[in-house]
PDB file of N, CA and C in Angstrom:
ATOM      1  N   UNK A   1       8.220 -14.683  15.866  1.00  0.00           N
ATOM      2  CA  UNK A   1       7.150 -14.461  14.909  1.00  0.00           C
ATOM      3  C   UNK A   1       7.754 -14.010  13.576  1.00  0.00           C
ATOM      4  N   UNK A   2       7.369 -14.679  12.652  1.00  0.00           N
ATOM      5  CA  UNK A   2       7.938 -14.138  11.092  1.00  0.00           C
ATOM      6  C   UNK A   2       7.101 -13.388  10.730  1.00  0.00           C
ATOM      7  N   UNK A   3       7.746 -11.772  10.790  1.00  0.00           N
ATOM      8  CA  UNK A   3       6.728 -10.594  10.679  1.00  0.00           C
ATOM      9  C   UNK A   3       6.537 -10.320   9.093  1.00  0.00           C
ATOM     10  N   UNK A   4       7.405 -10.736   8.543  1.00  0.00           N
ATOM     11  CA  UNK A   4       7.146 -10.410   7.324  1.00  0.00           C
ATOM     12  C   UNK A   4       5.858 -11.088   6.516  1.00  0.00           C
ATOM     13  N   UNK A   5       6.091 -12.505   6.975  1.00  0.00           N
ATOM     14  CA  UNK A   5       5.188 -13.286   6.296  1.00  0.00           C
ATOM     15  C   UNK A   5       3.607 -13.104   6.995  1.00  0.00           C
ATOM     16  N   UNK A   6       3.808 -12.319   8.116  1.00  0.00           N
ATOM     17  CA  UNK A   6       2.580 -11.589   8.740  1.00  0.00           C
ATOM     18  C   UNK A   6       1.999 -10.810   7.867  1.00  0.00           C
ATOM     19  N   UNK A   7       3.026  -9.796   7.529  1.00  0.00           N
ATOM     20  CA  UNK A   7       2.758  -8.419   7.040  1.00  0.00           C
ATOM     21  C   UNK A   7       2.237  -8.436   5.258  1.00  0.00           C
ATOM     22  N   UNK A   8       2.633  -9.736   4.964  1.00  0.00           N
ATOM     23  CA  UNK A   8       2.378 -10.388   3.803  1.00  0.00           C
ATOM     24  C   UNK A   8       0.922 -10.618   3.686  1.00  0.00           C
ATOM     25  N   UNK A   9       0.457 -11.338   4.552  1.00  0.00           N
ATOM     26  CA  UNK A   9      -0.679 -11.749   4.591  1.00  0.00           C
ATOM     27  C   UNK A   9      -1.767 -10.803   4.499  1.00  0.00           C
ATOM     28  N   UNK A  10      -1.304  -9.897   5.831  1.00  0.00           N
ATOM     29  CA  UNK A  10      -2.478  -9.026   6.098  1.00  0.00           C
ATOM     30  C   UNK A  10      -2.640  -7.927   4.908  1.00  0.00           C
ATOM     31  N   UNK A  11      -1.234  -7.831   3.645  1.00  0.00           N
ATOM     32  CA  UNK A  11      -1.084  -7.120   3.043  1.00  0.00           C
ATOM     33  C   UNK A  11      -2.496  -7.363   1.768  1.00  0.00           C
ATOM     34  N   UNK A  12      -2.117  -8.707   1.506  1.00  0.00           N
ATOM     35  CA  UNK A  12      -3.289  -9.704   0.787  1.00  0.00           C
ATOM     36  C   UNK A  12      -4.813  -9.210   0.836  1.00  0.00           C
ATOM     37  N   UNK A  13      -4.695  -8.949   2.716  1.00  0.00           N
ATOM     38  CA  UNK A  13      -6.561  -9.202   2.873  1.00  0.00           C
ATOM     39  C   UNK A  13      -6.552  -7.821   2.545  1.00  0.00           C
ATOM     40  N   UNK A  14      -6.059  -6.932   2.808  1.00  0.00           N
ATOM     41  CA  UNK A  14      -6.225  -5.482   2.654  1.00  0.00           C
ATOM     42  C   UNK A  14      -6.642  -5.392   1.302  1.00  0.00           C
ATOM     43  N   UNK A  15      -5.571  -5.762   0.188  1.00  0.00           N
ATOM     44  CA  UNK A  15      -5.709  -5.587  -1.385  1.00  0.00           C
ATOM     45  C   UNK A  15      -7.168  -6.333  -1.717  1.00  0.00           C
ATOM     46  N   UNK A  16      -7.557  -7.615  -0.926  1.00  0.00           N
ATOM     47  CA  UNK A  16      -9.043  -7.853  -1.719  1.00  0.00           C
ATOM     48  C   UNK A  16      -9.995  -7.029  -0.748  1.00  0.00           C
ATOM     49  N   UNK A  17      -9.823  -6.453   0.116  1.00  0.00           N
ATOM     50  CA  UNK A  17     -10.768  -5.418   0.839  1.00  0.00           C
ATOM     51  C   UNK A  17     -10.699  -4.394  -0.022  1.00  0.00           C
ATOM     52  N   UNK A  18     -10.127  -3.560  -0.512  1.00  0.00           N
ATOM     53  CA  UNK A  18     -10.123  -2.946  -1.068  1.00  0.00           C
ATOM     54  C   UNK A  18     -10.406  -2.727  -2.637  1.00  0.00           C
ATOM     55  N   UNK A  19     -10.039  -4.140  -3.258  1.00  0.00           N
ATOM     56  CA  UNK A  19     -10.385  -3.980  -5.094  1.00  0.00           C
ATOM     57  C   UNK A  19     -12.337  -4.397  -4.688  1.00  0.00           C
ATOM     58  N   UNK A  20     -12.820  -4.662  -3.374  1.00  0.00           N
ATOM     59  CA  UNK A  20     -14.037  -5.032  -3.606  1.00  0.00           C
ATOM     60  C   UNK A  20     -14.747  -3.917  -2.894  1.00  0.00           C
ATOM     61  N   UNK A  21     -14.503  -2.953  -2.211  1.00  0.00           N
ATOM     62  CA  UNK A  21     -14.710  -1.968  -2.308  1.00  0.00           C
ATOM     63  C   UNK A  21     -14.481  -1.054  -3.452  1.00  0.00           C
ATOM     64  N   UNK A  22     -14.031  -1.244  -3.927  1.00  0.00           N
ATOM     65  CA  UNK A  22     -13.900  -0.263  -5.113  1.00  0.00           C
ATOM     66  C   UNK A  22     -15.013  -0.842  -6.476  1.00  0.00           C
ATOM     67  N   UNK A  23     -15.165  -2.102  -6.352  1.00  0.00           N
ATOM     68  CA  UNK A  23     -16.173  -2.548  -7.640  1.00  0.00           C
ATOM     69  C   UNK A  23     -17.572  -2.431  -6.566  1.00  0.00           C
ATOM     70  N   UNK A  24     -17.867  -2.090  -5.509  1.00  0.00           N
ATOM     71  CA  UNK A  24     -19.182  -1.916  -5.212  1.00  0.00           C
ATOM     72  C   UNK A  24     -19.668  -1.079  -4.562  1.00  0.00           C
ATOM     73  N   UNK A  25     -18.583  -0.022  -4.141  1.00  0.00           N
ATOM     74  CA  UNK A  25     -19.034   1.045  -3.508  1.00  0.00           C
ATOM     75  C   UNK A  25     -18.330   2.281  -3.094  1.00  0.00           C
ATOM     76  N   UNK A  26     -17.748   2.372  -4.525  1.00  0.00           N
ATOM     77  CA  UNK A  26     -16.995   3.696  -4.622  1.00  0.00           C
ATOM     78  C   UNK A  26     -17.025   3.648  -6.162  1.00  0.00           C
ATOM     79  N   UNK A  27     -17.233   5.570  -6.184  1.00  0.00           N
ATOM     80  CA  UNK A  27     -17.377   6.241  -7.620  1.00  0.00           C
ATOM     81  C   UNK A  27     -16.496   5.753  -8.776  1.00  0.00           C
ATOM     82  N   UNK A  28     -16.237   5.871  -9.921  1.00  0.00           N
ATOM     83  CA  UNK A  28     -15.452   5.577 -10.901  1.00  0.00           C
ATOM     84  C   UNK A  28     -14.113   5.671 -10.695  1.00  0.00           C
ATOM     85  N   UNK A  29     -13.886   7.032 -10.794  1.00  0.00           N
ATOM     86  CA  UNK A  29     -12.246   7.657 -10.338  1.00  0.00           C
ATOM     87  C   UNK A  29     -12.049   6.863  -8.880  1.00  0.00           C
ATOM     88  N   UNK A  30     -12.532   6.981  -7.895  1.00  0.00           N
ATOM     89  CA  UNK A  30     -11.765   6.149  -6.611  1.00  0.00           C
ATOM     90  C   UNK A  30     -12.092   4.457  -7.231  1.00  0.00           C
ATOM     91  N   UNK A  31     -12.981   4.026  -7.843  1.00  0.00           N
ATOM     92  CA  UNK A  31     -12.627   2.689  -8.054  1.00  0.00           C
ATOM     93  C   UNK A  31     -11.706   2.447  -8.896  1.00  0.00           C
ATOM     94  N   UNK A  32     -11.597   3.029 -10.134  1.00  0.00           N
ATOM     95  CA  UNK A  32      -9.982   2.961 -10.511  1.00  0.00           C
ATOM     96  C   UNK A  32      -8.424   3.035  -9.681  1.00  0.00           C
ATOM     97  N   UNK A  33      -8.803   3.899  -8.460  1.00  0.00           N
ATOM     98  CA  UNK A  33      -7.441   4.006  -7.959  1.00  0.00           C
ATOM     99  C   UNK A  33      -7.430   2.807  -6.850  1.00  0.00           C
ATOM    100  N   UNK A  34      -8.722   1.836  -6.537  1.00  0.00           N
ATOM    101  CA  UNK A  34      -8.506   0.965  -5.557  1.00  0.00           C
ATOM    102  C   UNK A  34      -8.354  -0.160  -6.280  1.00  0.00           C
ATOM    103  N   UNK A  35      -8.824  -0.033  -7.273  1.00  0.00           N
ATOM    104  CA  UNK A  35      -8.513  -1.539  -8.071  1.00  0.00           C
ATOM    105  C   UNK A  35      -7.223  -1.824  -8.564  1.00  0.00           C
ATOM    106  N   UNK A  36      -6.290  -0.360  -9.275  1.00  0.00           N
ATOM    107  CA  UNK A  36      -4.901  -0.593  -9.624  1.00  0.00           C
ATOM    108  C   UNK A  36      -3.723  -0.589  -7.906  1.00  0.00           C
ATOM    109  N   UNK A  37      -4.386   0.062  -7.244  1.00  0.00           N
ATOM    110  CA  UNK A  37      -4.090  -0.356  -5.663  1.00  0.00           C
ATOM    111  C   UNK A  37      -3.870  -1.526  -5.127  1.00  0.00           C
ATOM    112  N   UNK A  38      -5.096  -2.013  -5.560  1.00  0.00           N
ATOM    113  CA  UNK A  38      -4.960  -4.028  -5.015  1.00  0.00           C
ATOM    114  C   UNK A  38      -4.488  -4.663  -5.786  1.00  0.00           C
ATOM    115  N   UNK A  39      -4.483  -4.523  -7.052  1.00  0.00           N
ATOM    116  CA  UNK A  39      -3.800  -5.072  -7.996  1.00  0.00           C
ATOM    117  C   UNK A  39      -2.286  -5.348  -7.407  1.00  0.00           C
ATOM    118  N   UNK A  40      -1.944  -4.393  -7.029  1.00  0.00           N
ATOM    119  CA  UNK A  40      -0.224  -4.121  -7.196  1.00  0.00           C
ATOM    120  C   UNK A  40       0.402  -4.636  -5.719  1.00  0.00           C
ATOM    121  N   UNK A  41      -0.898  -4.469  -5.098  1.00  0.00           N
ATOM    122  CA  UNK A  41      -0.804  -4.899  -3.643  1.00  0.00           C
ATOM    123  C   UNK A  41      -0.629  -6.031  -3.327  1.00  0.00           C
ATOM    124  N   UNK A  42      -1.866  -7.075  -4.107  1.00  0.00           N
ATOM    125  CA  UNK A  42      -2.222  -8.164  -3.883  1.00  0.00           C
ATOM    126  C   UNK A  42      -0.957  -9.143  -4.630  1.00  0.00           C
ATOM    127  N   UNK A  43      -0.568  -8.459  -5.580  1.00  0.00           N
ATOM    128  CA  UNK A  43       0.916  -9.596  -6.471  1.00  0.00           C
ATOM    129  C   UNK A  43       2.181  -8.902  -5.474  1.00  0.00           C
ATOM    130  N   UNK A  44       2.360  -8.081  -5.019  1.00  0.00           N
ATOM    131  CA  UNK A  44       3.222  -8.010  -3.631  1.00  0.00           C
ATOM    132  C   UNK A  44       3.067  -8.751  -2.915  1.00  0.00           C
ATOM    133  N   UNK A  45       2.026  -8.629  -2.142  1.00  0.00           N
ATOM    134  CA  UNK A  45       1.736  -9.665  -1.311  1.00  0.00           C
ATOM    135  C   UNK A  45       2.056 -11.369  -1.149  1.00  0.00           C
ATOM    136  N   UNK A  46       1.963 -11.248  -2.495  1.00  0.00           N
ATOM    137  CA  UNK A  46       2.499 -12.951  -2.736  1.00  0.00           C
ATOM    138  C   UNK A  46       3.848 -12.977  -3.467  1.00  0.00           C
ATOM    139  N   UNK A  47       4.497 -11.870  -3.707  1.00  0.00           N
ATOM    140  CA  UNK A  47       5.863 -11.848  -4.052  1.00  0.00           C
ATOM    141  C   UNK A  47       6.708 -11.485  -2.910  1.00  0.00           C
ATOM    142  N   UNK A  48       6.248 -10.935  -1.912  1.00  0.00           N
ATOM    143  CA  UNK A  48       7.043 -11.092  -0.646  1.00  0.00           C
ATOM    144  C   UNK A  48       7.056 -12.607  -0.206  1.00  0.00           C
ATOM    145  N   UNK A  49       6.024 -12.995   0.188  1.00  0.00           N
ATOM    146  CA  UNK A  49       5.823 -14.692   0.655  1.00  0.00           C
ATOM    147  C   UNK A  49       6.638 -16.068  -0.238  1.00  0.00           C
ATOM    148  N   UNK A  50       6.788 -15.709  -1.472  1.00  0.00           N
ATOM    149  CA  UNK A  50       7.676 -16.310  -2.324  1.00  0.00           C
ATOM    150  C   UNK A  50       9.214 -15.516  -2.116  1.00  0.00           C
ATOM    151  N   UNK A  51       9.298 -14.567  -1.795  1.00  0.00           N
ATOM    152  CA  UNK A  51      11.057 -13.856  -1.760  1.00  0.00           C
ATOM    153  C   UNK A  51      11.186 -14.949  -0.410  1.00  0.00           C
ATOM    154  N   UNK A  52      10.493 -14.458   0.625  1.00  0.00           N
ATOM    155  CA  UNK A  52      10.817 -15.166   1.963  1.00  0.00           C
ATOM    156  C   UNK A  52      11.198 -16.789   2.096  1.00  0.00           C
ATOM    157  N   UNK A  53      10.151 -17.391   1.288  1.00  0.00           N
ATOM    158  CA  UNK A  53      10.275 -19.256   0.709  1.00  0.00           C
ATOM    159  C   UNK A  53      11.552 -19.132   0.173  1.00  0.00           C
ATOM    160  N   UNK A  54      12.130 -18.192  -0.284  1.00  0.00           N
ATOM    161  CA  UNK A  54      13.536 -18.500  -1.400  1.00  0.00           C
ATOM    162  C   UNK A  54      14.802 -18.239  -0.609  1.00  0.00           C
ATOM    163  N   UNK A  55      14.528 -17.314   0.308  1.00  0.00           N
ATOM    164  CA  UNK A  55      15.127 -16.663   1.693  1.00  0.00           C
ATOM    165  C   UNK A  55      15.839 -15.456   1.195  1.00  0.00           C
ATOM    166  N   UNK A  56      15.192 -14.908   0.302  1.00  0.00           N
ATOM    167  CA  UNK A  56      15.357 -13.235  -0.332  1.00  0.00           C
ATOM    168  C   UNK A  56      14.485 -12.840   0.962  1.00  0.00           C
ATOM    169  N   UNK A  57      14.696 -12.449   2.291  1.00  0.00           N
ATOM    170  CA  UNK A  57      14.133 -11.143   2.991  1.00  0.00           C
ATOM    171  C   UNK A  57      14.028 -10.051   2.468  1.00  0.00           C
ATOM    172  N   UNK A  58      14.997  -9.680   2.242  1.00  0.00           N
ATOM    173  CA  UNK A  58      15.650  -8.130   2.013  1.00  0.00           C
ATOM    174  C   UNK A  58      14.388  -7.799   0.853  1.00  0.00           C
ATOM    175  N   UNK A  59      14.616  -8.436  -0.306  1.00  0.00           N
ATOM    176  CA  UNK A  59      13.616  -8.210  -1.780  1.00  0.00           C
ATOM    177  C   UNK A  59      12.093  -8.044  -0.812  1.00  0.00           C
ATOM    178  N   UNK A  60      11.910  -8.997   0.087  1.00  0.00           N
ATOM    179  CA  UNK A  60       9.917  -9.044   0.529  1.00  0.00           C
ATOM    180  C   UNK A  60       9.742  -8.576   1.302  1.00  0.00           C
ATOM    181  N   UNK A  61      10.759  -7.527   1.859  1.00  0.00           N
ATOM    182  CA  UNK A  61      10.565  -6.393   2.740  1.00  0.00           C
ATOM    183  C   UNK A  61      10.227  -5.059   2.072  1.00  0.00           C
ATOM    184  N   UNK A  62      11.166  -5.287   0.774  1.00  0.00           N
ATOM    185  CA  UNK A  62      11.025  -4.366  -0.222  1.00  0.00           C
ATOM    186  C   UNK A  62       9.367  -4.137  -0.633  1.00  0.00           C
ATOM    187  N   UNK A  63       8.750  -5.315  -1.222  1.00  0.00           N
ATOM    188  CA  UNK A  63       7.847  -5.609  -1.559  1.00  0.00           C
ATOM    189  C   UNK A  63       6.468  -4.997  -1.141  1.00  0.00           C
ATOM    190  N   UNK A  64       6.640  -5.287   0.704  1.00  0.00           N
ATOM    191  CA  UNK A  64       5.457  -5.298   1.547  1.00  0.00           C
ATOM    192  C   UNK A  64       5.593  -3.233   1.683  1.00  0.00           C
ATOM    193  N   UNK A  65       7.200  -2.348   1.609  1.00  0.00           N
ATOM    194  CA  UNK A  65       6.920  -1.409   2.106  1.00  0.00           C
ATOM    195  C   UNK A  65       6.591  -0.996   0.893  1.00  0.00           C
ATOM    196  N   UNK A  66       6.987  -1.325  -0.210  1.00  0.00           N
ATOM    197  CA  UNK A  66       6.574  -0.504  -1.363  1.00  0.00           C
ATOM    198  C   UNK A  66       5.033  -0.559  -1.904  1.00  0.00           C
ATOM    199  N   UNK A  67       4.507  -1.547  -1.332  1.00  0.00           N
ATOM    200  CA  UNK A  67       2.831  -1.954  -1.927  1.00  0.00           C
ATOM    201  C   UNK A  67       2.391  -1.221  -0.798  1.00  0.00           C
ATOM    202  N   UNK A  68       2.642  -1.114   0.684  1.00  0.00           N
ATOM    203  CA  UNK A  68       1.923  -0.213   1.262  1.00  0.00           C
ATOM    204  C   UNK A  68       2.106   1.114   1.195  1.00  0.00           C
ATOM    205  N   UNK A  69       3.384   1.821   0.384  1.00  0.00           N
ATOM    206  CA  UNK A  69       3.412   3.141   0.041  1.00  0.00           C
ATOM    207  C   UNK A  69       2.806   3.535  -1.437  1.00  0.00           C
ATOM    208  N   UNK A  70       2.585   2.775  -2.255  1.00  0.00           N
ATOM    209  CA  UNK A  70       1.700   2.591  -3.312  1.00  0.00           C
ATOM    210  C   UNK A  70       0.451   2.958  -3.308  1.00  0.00           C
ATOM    211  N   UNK A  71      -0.060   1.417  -2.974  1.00  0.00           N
ATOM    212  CA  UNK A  71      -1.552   1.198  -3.097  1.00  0.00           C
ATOM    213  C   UNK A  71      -1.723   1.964  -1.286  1.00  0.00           C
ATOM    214  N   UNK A  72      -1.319   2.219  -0.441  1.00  0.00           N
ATOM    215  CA  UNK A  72      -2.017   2.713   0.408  1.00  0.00           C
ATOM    216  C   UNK A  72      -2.158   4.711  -0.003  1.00  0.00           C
ATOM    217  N   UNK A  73      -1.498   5.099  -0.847  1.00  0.00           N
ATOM    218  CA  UNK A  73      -1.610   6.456  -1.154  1.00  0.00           C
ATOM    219  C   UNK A  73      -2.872   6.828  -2.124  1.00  0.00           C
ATOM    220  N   UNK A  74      -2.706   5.403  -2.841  1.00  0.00           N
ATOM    221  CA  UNK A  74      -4.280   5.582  -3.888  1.00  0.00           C
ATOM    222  C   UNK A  74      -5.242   5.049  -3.403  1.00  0.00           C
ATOM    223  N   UNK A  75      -5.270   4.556  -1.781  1.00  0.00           N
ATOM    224  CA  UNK A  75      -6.722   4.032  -1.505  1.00  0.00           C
ATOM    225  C   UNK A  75      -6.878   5.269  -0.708  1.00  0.00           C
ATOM    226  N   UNK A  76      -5.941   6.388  -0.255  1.00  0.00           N
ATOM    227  CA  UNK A  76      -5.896   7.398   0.597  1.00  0.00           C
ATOM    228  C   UNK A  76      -6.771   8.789  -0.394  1.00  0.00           C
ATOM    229  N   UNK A  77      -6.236   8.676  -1.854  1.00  0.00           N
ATOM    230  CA  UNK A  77      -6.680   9.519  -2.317  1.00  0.00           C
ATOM    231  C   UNK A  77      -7.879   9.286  -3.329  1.00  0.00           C
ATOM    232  N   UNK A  78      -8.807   7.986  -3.023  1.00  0.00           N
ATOM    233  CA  UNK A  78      -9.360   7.348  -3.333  1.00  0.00           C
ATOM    234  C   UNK A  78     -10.755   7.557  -2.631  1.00  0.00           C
ATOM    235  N   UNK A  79     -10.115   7.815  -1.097  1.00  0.00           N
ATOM    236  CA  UNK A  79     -11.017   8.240  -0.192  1.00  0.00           C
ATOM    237  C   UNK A  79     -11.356   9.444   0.126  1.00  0.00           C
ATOM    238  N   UNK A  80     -10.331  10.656  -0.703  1.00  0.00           N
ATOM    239  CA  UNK A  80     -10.875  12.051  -0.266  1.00  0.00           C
ATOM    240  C   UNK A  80      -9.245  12.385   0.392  1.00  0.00           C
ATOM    241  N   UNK A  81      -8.336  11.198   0.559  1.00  0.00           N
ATOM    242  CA  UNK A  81      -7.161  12.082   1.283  1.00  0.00           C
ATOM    243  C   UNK A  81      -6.717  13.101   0.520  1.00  0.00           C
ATOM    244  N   UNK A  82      -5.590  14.120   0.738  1.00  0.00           N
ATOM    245  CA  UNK A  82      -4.934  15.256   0.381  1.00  0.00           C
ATOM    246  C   UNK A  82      -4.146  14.675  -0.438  1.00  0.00           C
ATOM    247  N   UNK A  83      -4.138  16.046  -1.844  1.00  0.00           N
ATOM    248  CA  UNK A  83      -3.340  16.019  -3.203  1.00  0.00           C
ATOM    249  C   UNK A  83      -2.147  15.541  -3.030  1.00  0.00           C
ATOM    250  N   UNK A  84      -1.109  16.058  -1.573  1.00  0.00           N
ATOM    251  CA  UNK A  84       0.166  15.507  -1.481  1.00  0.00           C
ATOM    252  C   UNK A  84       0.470  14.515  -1.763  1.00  0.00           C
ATOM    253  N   UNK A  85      -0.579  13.608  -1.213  1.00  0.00           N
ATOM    254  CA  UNK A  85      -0.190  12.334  -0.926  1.00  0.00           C
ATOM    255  C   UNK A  85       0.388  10.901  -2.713  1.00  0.00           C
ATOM    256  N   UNK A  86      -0.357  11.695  -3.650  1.00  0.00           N
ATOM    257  CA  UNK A  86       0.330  11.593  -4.832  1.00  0.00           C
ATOM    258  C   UNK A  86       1.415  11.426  -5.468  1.00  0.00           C
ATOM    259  N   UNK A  87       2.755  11.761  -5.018  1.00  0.00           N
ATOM    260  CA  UNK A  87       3.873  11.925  -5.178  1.00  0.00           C
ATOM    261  C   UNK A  87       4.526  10.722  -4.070  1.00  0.00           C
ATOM    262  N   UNK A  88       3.618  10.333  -3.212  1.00  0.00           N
ATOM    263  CA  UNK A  88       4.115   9.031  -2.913  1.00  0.00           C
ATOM    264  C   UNK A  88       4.359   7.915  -3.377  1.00  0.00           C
ATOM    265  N   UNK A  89       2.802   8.260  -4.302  1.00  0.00           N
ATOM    266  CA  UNK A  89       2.816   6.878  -5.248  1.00  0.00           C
ATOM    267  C   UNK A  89       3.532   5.640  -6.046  1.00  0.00           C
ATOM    268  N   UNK A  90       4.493   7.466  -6.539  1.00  0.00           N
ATOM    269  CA  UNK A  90       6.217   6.437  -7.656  1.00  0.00           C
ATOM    270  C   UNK A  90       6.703   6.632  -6.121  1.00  0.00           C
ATOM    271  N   UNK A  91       7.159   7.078  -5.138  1.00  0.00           N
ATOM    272  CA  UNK A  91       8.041   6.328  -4.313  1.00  0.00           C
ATOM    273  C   UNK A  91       7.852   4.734  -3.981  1.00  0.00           C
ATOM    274  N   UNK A  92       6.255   4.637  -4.152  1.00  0.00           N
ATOM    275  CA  UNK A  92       6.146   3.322  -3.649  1.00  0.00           C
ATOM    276  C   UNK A  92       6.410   2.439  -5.127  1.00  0.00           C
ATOM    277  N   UNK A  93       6.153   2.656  -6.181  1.00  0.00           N
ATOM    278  CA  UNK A  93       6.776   2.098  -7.221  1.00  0.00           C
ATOM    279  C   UNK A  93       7.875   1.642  -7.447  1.00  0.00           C
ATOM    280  N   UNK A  94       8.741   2.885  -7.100  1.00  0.00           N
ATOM    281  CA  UNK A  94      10.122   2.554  -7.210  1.00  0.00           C
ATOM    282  C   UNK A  94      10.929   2.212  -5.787  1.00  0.00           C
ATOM    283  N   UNK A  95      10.059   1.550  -4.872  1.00  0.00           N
ATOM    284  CA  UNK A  95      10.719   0.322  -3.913  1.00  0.00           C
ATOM    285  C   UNK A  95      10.003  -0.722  -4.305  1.00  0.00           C
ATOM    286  N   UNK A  96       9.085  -0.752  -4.563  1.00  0.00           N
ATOM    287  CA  UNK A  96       8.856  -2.334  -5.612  1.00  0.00           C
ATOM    288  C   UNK A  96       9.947  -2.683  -6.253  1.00  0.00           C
ATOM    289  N   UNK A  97       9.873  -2.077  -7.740  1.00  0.00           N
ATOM    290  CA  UNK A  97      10.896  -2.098  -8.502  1.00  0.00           C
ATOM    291  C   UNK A  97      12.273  -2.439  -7.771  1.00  0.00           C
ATOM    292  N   UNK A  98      13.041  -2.061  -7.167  1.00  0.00           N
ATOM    293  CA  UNK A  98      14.195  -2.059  -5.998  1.00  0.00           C
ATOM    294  C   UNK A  98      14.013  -3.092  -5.287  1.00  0.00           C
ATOM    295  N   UNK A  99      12.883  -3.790  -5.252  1.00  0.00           N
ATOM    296  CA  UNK A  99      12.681  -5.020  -4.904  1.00  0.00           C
ATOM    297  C   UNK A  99      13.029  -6.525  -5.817  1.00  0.00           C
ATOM    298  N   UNK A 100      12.497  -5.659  -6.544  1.00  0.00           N
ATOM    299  CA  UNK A 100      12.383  -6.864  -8.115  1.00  0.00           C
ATOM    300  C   UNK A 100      13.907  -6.807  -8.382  1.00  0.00           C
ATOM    301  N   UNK A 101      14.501  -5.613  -8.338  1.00  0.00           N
ATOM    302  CA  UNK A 101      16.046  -6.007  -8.621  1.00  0.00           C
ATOM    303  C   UNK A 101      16.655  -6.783  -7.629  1.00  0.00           C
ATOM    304  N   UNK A 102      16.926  -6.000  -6.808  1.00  0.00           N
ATOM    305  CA  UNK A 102      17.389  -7.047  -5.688  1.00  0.00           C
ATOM    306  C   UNK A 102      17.096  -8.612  -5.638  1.00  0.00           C
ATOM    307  N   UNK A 103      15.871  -9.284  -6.094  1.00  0.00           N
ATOM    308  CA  UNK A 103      15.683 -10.572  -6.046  1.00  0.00           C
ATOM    309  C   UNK A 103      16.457 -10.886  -7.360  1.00  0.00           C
ATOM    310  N   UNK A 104      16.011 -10.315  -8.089  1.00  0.00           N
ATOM    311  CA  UNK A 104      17.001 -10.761  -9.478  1.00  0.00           C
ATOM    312  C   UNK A 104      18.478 -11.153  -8.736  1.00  0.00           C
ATOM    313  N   UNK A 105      19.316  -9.982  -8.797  1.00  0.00           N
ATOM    314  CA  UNK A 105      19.953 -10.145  -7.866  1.00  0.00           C
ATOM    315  C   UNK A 105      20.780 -11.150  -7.220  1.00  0.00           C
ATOM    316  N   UNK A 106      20.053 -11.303  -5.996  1.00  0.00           N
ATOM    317  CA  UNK A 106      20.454 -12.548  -5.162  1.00  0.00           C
ATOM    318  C   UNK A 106      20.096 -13.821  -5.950  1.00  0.00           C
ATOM    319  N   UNK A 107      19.242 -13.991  -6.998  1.00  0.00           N
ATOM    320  CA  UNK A 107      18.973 -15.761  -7.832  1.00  0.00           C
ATOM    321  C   UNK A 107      19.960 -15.435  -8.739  1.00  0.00           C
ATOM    322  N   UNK A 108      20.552 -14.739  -9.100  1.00  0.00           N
ATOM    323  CA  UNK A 108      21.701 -14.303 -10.440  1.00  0.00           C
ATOM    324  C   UNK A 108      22.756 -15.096  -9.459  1.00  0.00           C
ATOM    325  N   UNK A 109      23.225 -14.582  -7.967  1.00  0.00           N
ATOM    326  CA  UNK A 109      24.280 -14.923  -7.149  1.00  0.00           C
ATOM    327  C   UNK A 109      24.630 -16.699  -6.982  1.00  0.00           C
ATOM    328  N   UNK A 110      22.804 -17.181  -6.910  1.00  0.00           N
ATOM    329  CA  UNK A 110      22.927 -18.122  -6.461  1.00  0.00           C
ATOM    330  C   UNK A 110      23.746 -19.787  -7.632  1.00  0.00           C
TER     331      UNK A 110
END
């Protein structure tokens, strides 16, 4: 089973579950944090599935953990989760980012 391109997918449905929850049934402040959530989620989502087509793993592994440490901390605190969980946020940023290099990266190699 190609888990990634699993984890890709389901990453996808999550991000439009979520930016459409947030435009119809959540307050201002949590719809802001689910919409820049899916946002970031949903172009992960399809930048893992394109790393994988190119056979960058490594980069769309990056991708899938960093959009779920991201956007899953602002749909967490979106929902009422705990202040901590905030400071996850740039962690999940900066394995995106660490992603994006790395693909650079390996197409620079190629």
């Amino acid at each position: 089973m190609n888990w990634l391109g699993v984890l890709a997918a389901l990453s996808g449905a999550v991000a439009i579950g979520a930016g459409a929850f947030g435009a119809h049934g959540a307050g201002e402040r949590a719809a802001s944090l689910l919409r820049t959530g899916g946002e970031y989620q949903l172009i992960h989502a399809v930048a893992a599935l394109v790393a994988m087509q190119l056979g960058a793993r490594g980069p769309g592994w990056l991708f899938v953990a960093g959009a779920a440490l991201f956007a899953g901390s602002l749909y967490a605190l979106a929902l009422g989760g705990p202040r901590w969980l905030g400071p996850v946020t740039p962690l999940g940023g900066a394995t995106m980012i660490a992603g994006w290099l790395w693909l650079a990266w390996q197409l620079m190699r190629r």
